[in-house]
Protein backbone atom coordinates (compact mmCIF):
# COMPACT_ATOMS: atom_id res chain seq x y z
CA UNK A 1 -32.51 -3.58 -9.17
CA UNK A 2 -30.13 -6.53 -8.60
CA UNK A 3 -30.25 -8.75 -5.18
CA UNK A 4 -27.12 -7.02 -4.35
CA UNK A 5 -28.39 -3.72 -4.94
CA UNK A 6 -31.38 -4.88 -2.05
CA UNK A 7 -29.64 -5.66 0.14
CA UNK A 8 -27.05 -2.31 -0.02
CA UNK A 9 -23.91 -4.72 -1.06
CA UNK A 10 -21.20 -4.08 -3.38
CA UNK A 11 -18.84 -6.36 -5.09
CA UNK A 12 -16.02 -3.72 -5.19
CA UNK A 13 -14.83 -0.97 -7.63
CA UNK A 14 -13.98 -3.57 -10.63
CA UNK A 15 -17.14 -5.36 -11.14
CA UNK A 16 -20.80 -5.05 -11.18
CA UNK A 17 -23.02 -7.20 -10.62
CA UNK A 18 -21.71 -10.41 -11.09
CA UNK A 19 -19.81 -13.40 -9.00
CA UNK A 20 -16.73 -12.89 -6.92
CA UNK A 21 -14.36 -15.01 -8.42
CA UNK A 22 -12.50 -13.29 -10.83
CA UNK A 23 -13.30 -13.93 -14.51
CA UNK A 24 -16.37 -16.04 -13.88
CA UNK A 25 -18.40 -13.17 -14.31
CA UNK A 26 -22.21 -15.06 -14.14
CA UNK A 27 -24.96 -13.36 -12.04
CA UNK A 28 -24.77 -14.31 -8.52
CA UNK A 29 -26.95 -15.72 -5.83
CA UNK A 30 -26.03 -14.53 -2.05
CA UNK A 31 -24.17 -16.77 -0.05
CA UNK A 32 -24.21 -16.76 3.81
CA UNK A 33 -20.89 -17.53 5.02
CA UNK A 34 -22.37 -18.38 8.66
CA UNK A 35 -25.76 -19.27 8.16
CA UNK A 36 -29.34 -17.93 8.60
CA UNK A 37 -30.71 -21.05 10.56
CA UNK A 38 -27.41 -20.28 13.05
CA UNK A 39 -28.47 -16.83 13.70
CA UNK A 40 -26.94 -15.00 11.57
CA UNK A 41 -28.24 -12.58 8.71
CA UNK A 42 -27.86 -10.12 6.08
CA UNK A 43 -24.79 -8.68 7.19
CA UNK A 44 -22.44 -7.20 4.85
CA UNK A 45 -19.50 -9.32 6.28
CA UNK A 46 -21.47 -12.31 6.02
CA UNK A 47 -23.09 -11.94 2.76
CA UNK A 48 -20.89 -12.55 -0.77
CA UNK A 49 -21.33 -12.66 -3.80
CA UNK A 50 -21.00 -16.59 -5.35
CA UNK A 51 -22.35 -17.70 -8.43
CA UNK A 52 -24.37 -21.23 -8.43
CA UNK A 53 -21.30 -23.13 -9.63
CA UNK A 54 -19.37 -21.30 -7.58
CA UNK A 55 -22.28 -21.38 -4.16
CA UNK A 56 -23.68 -24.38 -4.69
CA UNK A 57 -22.14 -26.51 -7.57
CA UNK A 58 -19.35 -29.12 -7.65
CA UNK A 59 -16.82 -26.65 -7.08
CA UNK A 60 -18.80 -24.10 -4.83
CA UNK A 61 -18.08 -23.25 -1.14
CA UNK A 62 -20.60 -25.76 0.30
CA UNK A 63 -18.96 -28.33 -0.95
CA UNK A 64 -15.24 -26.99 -1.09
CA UNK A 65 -15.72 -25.52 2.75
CA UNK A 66 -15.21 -21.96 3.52
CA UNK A 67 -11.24 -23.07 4.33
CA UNK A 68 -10.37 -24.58 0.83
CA UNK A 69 -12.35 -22.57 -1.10
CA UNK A 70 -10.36 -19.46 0.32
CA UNK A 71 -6.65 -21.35 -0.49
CA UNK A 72 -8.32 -22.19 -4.11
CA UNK A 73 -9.56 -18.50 -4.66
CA UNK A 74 -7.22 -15.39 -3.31
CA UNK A 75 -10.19 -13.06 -3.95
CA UNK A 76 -12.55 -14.82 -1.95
CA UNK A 77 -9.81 -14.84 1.02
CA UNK A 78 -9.06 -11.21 0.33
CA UNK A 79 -13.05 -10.26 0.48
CA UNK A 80 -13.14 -12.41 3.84
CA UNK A 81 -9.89 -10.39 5.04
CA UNK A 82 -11.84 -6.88 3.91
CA UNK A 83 -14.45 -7.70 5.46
CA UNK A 84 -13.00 -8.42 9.37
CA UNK A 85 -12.85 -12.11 9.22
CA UNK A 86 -9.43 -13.74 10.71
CA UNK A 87 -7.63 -16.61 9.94
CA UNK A 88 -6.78 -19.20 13.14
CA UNK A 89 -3.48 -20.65 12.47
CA UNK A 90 -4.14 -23.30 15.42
CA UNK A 91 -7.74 -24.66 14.16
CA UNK A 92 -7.05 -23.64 10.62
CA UNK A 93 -10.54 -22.07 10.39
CA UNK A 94 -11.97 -18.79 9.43
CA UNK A 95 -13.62 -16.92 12.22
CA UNK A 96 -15.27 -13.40 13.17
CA UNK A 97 -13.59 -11.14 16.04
CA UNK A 98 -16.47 -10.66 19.03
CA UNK A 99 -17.57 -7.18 18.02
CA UNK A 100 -17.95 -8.45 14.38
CA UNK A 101 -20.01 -11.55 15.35
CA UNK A 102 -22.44 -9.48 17.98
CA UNK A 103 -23.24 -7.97 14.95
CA UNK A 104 -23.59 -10.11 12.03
CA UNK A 105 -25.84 -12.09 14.76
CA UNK A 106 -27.80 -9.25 15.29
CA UNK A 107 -29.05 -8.64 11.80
């Protein structure tokens, strides 16, 4: 059973199993977009799918940011517009609505 299978995520119809960003295709570790020591857990619209390069490495979210790393990868801003997150044109940040955030906290 993979992590994602654990924890009751899916990556989507067209892959299995493997990192978001289209043709990477290595296993993936389990980012937390806002993270555990904030509060939050293992929501489904705060956990995705990120390989180590793409998590952790040179070109990964943590040290791209959450708001480059969406311009560099459409599927990565499509999964964080399927998943309820908004876009703030004014502080050019991604954010959760209220409802959403009660509940990722919550988890």
């Amino acid at each position: 059973m993979s992590i994602l299978d654990k924890m009751g995520l899916s990556l989507g119809e067209s892959s299995s199993n493997s990192c978001l960003i289209l043709d990477c295709g290595r296993y993936p570790d389990i980012h937390h977009i806002m993270s555990r020591g904030s509060g939050a857990g293992d929501h489904r619209a705060n956990c995705v799918p990120l390989c180590r390069m793409h998590h952790t490495g040179m070109i990964g979210i943590h040290v791209k940011g959450r708001t480059r790393f969406a311009k560099d990868h459409p599927e990565f801003k499509k999964w964080l517009l399927d998943h309820g997150w908004e876009f703030s044109e004014i502080t050019q940040k991604w954010f959760l609505p209220e409802h959403l955030l009660r509940e990722v906290l919550r988890t």
